[in-house]
PDB file of N, CA and C in Angstrom:
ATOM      1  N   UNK A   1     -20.783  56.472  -1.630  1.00  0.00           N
ATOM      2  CA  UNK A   1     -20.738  57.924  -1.724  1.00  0.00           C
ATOM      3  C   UNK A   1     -19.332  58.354  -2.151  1.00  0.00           C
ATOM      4  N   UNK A   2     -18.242  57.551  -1.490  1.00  0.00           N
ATOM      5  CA  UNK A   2     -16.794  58.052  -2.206  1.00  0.00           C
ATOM      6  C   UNK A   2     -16.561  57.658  -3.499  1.00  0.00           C
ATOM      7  N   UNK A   3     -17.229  56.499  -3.424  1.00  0.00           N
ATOM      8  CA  UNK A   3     -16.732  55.879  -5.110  1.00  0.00           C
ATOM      9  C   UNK A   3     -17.687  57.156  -6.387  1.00  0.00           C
ATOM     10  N   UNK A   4     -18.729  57.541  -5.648  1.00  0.00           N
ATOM     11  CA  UNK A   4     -19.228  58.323  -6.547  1.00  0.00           C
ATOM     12  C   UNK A   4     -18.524  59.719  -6.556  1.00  0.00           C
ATOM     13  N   UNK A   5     -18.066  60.468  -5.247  1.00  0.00           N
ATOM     14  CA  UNK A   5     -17.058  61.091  -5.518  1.00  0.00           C
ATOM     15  C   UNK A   5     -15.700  61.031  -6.874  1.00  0.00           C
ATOM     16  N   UNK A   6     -15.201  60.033  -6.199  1.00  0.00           N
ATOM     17  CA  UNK A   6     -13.895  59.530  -6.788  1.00  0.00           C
ATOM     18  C   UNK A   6     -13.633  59.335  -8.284  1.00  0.00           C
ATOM     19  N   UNK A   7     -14.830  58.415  -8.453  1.00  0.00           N
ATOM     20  CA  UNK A   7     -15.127  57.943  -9.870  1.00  0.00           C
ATOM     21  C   UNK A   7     -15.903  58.955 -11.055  1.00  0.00           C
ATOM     22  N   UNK A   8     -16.860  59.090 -10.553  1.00  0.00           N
ATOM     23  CA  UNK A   8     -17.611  59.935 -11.054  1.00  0.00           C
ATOM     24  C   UNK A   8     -17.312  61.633 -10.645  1.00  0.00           C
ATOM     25  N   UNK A   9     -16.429  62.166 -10.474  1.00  0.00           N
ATOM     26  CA  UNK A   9     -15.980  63.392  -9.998  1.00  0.00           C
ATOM     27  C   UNK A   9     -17.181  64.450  -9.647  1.00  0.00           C
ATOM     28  N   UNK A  10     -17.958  63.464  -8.857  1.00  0.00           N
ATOM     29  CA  UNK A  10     -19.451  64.410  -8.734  1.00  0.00           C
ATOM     30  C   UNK A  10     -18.992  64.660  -6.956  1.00  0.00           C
ATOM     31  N   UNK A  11     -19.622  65.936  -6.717  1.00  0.00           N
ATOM     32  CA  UNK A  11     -19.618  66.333  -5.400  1.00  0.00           C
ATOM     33  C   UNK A  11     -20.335  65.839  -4.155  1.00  0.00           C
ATOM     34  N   UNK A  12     -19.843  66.445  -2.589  1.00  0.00           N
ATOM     35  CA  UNK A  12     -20.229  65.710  -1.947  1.00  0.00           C
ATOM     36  C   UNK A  12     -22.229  65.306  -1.915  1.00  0.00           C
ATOM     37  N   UNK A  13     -22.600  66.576  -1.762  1.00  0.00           N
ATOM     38  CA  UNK A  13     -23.828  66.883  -1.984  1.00  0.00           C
ATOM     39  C   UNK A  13     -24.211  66.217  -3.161  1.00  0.00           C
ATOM     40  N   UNK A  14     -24.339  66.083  -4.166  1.00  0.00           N
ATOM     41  CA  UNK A  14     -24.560  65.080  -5.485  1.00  0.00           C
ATOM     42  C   UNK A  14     -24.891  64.338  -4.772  1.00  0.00           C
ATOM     43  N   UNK A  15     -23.789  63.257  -4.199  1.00  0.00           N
ATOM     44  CA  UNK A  15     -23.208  62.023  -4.259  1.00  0.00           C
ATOM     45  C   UNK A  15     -24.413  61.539  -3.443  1.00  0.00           C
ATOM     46  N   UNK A  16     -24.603  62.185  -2.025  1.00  0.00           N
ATOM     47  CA  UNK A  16     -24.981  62.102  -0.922  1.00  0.00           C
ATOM     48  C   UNK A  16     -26.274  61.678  -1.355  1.00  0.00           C
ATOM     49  N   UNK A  17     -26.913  62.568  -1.876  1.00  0.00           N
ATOM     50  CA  UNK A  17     -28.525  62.734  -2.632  1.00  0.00           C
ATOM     51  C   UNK A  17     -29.074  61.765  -3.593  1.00  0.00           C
ATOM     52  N   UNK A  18     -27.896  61.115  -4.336  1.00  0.00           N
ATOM     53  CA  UNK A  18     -28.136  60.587  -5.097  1.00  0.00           C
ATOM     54  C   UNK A  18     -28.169  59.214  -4.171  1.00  0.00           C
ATOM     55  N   UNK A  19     -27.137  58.464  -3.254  1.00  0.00           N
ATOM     56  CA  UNK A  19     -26.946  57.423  -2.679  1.00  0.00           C
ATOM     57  C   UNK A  19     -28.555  57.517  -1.757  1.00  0.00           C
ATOM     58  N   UNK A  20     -28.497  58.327  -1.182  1.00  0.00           N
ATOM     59  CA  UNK A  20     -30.060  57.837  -0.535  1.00  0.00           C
ATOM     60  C   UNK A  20     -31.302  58.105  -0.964  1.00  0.00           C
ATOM     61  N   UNK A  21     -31.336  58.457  -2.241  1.00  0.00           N
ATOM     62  CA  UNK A  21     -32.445  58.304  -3.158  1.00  0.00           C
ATOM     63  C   UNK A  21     -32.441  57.115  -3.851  1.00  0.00           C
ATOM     64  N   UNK A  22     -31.567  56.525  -4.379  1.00  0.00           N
ATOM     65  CA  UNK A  22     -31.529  54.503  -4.405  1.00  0.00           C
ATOM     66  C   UNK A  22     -32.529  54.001  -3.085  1.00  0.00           C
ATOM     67  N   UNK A  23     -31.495  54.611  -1.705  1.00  0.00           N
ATOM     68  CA  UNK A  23     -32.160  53.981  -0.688  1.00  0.00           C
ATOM     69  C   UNK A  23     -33.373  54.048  -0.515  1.00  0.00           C
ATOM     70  N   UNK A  24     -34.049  55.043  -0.825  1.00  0.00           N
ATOM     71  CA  UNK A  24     -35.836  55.976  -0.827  1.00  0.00           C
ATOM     72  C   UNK A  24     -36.285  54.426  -1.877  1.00  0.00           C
ATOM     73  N   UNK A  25     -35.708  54.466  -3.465  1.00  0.00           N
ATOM     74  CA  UNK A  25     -36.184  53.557  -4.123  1.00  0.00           C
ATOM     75  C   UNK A  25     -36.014  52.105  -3.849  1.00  0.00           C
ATOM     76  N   UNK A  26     -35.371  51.982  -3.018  1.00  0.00           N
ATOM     77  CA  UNK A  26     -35.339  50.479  -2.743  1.00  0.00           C
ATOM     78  C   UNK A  26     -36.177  50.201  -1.894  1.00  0.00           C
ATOM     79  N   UNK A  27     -36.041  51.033  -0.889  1.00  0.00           N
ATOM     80  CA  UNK A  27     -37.023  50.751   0.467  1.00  0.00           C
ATOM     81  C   UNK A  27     -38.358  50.702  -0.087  1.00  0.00           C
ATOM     82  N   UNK A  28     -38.937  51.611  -1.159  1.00  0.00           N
ATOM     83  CA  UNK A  28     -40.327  51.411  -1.723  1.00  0.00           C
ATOM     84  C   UNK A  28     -40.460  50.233  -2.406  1.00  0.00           C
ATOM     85  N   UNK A  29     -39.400  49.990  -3.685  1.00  0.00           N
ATOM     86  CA  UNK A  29     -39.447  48.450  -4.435  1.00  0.00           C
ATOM     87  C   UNK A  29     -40.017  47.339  -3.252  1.00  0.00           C
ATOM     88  N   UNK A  30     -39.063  47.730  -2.108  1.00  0.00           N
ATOM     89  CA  UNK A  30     -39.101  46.253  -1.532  1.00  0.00           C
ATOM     90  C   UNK A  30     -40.517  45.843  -0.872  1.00  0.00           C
ATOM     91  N   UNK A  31     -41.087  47.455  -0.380  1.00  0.00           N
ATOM     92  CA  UNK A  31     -42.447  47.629  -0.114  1.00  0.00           C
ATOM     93  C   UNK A  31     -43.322  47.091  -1.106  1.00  0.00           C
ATOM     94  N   UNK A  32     -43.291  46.877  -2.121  1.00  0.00           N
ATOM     95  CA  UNK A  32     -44.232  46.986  -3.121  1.00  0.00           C
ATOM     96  C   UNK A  32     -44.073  45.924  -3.435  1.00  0.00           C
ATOM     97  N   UNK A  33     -42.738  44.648  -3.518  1.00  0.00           N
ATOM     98  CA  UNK A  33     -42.962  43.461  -4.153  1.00  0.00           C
ATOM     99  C   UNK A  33     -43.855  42.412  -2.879  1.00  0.00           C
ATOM    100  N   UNK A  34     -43.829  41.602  -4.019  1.00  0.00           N
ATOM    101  CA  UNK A  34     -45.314  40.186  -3.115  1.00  0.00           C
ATOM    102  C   UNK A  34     -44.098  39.075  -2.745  1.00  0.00           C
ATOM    103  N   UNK A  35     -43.051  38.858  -3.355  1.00  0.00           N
ATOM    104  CA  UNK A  35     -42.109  38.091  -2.785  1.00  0.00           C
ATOM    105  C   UNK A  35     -40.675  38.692  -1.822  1.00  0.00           C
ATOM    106  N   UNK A  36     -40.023  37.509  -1.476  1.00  0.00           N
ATOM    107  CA  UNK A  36     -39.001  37.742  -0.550  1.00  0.00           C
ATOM    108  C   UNK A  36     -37.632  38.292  -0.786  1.00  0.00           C
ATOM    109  N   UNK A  37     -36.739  39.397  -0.191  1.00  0.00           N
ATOM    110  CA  UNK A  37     -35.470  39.259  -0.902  1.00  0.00           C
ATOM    111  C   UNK A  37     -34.514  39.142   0.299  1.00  0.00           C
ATOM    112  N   UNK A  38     -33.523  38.992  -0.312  1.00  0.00           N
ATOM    113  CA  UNK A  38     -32.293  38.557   0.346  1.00  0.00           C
ATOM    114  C   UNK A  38     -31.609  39.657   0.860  1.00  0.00           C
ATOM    115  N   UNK A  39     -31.018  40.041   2.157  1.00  0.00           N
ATOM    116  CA  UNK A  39     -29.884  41.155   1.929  1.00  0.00           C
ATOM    117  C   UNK A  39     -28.782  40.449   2.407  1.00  0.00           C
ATOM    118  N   UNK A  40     -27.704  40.779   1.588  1.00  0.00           N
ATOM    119  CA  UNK A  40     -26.480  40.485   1.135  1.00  0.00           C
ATOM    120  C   UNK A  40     -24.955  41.734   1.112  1.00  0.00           C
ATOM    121  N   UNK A  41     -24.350  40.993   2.345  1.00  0.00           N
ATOM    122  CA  UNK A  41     -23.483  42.736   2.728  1.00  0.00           C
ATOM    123  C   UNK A  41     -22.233  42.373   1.836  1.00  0.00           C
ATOM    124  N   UNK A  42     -21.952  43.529   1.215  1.00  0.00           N
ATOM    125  CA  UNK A  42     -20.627  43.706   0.342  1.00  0.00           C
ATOM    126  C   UNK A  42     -19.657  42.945   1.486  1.00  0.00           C
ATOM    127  N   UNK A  43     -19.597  43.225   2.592  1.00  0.00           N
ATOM    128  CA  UNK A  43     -17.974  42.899   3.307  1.00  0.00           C
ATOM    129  C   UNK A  43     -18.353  41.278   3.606  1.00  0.00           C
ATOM    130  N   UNK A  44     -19.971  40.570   4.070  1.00  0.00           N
ATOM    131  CA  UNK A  44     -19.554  39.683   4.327  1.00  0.00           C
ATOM    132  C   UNK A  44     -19.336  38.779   3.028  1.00  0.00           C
ATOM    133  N   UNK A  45     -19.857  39.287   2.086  1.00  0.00           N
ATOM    134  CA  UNK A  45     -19.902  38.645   0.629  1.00  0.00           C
ATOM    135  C   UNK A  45     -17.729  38.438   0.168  1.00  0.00           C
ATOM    136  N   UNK A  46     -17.208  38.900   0.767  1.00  0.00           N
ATOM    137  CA  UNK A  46     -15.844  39.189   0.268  1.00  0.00           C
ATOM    138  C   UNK A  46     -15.238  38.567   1.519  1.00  0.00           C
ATOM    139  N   UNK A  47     -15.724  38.415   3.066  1.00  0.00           N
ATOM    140  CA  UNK A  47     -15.180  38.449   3.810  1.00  0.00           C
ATOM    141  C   UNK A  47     -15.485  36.470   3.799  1.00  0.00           C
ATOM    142  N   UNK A  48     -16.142  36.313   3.715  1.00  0.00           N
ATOM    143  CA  UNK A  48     -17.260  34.169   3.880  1.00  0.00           C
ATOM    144  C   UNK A  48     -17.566  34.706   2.353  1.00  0.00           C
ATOM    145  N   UNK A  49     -16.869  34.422   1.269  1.00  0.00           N
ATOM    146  CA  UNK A  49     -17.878  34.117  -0.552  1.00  0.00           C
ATOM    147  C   UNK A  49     -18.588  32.892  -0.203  1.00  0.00           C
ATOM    148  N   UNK A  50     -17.891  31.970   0.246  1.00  0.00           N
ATOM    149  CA  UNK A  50     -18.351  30.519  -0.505  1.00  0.00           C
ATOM    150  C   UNK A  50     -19.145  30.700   0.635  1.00  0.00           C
ATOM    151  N   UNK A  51     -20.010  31.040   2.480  1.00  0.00           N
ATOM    152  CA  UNK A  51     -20.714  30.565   2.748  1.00  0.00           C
ATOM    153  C   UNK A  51     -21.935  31.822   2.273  1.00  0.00           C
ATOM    154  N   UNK A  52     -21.834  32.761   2.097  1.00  0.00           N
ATOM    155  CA  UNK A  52     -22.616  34.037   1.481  1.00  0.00           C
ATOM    156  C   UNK A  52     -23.143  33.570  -0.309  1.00  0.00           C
ATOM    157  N   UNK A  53     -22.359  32.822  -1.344  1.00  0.00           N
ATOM    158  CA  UNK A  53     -23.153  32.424  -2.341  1.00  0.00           C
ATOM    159  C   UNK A  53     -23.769  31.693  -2.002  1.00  0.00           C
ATOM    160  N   UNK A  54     -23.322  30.346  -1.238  1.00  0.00           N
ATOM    161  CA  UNK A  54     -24.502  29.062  -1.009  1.00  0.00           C
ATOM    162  C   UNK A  54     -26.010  29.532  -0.284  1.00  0.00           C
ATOM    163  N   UNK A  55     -25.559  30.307   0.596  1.00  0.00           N
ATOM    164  CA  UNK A  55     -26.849  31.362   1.021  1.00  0.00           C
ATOM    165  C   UNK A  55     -27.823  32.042   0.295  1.00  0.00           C
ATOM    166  N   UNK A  56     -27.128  32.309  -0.988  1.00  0.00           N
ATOM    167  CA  UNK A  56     -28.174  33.268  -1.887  1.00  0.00           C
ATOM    168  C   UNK A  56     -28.203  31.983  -2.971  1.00  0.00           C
ATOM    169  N   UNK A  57     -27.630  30.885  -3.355  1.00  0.00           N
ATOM    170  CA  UNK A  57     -27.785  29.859  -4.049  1.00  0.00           C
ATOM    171  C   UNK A  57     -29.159  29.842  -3.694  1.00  0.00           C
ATOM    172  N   UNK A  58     -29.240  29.034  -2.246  1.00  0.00           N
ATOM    173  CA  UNK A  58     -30.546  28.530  -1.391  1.00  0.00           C
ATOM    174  C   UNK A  58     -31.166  28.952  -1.549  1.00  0.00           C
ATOM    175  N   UNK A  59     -31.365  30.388  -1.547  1.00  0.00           N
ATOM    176  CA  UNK A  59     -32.320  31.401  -1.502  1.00  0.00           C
ATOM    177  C   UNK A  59     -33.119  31.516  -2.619  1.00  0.00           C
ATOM    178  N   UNK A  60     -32.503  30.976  -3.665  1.00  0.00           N
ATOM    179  CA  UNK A  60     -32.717  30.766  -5.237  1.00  0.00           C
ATOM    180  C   UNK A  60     -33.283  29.772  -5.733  1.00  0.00           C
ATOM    181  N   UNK A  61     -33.403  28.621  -4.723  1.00  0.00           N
ATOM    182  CA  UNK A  61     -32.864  27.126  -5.076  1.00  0.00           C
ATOM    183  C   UNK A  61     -32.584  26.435  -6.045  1.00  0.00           C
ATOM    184  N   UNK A  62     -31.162  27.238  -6.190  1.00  0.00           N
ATOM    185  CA  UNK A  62     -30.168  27.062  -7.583  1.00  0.00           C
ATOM    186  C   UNK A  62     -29.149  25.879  -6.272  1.00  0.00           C
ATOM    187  N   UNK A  63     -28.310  24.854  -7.209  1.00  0.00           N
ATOM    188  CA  UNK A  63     -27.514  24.259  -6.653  1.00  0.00           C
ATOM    189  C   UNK A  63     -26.360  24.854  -6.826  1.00  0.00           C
ATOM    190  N   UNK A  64     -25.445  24.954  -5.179  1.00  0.00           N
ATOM    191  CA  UNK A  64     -24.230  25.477  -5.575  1.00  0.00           C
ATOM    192  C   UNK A  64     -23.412  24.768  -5.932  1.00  0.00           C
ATOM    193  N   UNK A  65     -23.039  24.831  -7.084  1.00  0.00           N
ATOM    194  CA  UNK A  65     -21.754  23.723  -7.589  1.00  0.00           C
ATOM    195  C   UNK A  65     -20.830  24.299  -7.254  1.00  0.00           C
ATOM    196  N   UNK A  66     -20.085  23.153  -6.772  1.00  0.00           N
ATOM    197  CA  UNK A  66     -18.389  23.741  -6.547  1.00  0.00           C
ATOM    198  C   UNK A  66     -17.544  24.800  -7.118  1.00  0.00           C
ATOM    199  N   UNK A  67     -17.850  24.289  -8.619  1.00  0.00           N
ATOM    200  CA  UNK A  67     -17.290  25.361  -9.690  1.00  0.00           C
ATOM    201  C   UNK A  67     -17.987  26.853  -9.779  1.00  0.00           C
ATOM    202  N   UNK A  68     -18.573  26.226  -9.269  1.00  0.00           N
ATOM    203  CA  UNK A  68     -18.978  28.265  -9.198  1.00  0.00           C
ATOM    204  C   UNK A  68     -19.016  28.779  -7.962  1.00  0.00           C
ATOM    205  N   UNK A  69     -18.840  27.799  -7.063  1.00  0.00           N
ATOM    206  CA  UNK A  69     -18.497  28.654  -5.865  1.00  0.00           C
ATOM    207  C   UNK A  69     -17.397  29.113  -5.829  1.00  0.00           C
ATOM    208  N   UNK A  70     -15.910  28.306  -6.737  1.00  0.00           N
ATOM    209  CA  UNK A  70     -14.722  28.600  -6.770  1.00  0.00           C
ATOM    210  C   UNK A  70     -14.310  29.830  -7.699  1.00  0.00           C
ATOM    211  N   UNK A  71     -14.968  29.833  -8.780  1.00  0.00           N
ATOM    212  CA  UNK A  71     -15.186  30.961  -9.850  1.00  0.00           C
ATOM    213  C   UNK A  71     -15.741  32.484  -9.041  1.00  0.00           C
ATOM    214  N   UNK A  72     -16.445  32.202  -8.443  1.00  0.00           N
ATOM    215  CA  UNK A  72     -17.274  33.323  -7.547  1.00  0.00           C
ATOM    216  C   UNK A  72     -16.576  33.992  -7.066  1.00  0.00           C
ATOM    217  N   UNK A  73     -16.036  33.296  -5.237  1.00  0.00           N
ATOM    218  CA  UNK A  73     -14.851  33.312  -4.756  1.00  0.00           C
ATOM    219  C   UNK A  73     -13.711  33.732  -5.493  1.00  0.00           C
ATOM    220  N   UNK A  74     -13.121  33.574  -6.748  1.00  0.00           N
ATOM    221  CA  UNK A  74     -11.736  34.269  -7.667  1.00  0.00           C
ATOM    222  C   UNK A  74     -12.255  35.263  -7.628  1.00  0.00           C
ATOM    223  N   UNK A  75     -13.605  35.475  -8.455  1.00  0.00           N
ATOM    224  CA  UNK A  75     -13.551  37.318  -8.572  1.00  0.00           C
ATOM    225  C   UNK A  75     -13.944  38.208  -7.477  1.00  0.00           C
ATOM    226  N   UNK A  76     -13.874  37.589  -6.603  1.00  0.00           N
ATOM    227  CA  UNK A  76     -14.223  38.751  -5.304  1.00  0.00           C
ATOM    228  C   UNK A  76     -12.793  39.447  -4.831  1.00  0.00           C
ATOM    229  N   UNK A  77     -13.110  39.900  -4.088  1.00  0.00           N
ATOM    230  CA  UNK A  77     -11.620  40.781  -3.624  1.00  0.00           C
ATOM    231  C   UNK A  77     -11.554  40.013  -2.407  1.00  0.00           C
ATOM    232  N   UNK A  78      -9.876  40.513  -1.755  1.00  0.00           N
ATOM    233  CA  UNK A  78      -9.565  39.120  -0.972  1.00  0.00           C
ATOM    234  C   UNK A  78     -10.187  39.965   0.533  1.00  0.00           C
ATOM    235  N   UNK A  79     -10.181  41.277   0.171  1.00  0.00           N
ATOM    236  CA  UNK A  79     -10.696  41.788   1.307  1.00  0.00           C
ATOM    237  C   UNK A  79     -11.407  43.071   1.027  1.00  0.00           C
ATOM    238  N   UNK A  80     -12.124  43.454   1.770  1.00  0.00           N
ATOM    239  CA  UNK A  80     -13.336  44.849   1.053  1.00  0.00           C
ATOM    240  C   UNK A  80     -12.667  46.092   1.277  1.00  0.00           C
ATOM    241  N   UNK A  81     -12.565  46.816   0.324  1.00  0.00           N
ATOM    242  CA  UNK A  81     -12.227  47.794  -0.209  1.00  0.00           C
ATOM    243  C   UNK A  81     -12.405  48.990   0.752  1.00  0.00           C
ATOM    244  N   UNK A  82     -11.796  49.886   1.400  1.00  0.00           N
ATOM    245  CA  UNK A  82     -12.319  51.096   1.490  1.00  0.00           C
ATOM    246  C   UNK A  82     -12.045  52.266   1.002  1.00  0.00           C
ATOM    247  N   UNK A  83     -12.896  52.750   0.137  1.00  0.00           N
ATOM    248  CA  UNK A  83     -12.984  53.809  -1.188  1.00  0.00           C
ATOM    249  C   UNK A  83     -13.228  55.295  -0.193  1.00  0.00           C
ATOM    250  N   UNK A  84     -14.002  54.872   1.236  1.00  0.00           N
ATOM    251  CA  UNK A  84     -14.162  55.813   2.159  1.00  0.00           C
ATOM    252  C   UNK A  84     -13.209  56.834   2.471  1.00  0.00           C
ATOM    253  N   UNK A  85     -12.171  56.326   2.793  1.00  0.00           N
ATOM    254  CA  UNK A  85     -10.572  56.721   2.855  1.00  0.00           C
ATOM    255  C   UNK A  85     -10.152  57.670   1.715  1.00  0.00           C
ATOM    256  N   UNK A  86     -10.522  57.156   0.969  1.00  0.00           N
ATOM    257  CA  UNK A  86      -9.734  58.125  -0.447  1.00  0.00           C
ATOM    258  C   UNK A  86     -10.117  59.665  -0.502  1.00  0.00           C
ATOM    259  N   UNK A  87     -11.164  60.169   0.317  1.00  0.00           N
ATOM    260  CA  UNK A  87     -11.864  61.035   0.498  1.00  0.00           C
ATOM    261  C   UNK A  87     -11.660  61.907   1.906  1.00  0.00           C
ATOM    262  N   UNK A  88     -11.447  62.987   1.788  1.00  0.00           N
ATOM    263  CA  UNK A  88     -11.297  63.753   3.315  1.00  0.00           C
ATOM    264  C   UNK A  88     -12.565  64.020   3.438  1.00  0.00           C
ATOM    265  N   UNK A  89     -13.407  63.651   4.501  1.00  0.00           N
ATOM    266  CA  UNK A  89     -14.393  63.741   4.722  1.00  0.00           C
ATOM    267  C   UNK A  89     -14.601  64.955   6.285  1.00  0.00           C
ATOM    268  N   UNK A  90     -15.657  65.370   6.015  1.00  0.00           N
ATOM    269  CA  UNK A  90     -15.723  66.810   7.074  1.00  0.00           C
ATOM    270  C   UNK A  90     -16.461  66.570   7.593  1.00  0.00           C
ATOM    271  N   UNK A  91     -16.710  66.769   9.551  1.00  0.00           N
ATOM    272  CA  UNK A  91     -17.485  66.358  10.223  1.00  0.00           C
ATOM    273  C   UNK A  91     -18.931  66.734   9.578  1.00  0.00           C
ATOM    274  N   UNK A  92     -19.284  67.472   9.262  1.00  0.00           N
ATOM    275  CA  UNK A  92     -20.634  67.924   8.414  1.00  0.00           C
ATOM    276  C   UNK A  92     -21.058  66.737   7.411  1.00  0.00           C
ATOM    277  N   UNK A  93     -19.902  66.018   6.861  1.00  0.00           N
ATOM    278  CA  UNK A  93     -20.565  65.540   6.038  1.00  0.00           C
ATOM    279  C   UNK A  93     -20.706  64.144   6.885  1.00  0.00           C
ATOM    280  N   UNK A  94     -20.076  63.890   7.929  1.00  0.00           N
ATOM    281  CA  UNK A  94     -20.087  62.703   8.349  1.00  0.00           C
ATOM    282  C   UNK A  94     -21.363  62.730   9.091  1.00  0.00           C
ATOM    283  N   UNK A  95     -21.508  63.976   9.918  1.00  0.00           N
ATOM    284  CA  UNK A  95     -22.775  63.983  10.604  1.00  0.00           C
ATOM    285  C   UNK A  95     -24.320  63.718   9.267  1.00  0.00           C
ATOM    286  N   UNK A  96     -23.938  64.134   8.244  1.00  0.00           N
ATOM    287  CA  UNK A  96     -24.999  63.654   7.323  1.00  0.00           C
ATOM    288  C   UNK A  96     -25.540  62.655   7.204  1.00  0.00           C
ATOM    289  N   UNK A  97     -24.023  61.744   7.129  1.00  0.00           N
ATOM    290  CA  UNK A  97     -24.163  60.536   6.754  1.00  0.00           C
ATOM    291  C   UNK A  97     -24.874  59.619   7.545  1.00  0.00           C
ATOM    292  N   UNK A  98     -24.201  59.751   8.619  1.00  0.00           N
ATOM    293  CA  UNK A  98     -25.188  59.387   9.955  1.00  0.00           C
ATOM    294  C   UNK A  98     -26.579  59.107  10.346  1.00  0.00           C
ATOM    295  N   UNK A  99     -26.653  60.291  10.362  1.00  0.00           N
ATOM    296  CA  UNK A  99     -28.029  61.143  10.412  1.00  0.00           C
ATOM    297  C   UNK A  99     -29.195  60.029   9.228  1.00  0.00           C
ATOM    298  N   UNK A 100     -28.712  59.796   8.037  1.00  0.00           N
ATOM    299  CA  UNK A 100     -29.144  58.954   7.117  1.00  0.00           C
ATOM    300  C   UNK A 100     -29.434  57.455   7.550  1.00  0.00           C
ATOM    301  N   UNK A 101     -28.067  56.921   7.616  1.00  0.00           N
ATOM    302  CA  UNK A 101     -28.265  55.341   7.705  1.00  0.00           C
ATOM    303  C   UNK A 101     -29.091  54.769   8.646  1.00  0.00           C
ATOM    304  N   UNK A 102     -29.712  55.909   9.692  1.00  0.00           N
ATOM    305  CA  UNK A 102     -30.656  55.141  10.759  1.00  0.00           C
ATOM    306  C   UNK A 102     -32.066  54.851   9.921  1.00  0.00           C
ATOM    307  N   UNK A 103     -32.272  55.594   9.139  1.00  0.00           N
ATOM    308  CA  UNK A 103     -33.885  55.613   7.992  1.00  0.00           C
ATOM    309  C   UNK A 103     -33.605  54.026   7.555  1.00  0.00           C
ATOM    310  N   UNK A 104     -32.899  53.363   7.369  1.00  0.00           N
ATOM    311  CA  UNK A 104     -32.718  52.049   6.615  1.00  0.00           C
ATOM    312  C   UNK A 104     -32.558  51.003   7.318  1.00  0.00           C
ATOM    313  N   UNK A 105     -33.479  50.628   7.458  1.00  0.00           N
ATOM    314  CA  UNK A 105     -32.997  48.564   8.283  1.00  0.00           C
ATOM    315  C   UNK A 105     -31.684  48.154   7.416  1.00  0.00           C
ATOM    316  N   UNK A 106     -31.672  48.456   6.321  1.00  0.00           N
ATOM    317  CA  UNK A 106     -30.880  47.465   5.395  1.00  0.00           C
ATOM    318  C   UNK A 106     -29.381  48.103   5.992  1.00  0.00           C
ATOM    319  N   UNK A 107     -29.285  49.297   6.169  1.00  0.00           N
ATOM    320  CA  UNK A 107     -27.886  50.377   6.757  1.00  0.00           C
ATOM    321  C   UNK A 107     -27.648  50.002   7.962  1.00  0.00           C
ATOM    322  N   UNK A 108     -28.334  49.614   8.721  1.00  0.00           N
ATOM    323  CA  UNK A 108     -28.440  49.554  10.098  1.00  0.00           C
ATOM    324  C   UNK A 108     -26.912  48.546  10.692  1.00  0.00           C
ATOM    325  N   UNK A 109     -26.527  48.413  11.590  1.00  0.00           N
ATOM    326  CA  UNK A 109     -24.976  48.542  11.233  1.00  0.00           C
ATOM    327  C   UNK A 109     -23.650  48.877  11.215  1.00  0.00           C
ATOM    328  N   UNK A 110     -24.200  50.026  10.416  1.00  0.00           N
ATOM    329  CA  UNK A 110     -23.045  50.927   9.342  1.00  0.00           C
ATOM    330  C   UNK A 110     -22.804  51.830  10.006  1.00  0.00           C
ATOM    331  N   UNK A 111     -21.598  52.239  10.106  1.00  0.00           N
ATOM    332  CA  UNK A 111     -21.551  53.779  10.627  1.00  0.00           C
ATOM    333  C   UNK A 111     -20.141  54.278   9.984  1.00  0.00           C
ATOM    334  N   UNK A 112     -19.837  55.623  10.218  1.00  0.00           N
ATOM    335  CA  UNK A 112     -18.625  55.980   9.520  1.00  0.00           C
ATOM    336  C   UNK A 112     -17.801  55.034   9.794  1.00  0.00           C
ATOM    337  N   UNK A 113     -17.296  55.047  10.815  1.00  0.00           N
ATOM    338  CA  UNK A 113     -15.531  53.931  11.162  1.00  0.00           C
ATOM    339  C   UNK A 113     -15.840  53.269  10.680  1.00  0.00           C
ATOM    340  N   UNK A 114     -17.131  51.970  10.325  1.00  0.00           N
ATOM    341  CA  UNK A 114     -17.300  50.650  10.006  1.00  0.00           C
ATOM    342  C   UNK A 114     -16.599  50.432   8.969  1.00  0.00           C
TER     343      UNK A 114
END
């Protein structure tokens, strides 16, 4: 929601609407497919790369070669970003936010401080 702020100089309301309407569409995709998917968290993906790719390797049953676990691992960040911060956020909007991430197993989790 900040990066869409930030980046995209779209407002809070935009941002907001737009981020949990992905969530609306994902939660249905995932309803609707006949196979399995993976969820995969930005922080632990940056926080464990090499045991978070071999995980979704498996999941694939692609072999993880070294070299791409090491390649992987380079382009990640050494630690996860918070874009949250860049943003003064107003209890209103935090209570929004909130209010949201309980609708999602996949959010579940998450909360502002996180």
């Amino acid at each position: 929601i900040s990066v869409m702020m930030n980046r995209g100089k779209h407002t809070f309301s935009n941002s907001i609407n737009h981020y949990f309407t992905c969530c609306d569409h994902l939660t249905r995709l995932r309803d609707q497919m006949r196979t399995n998917l993976i969820t995969v968290y930005y922080e632990d993906l940056v926080t464990y790369p090499k045991e978070n790719l071999v995980r979704v390797c498996n999941f694939l049953d692609v072999e993880p070669h070294n070299e791409y676990l090491q390649v992987g691992k380079g382009i990640l960040l050494e630690k996860p970003d918070c874009d949250r911060h860049k943003v003064e956020w107003t209890s209103e909007w935090k209570r929004i936010v909130e209010e949201n991430l309980v609708k999602y197993d996949f959010l579940r989790g998450y909360h502002f401080e996180s």
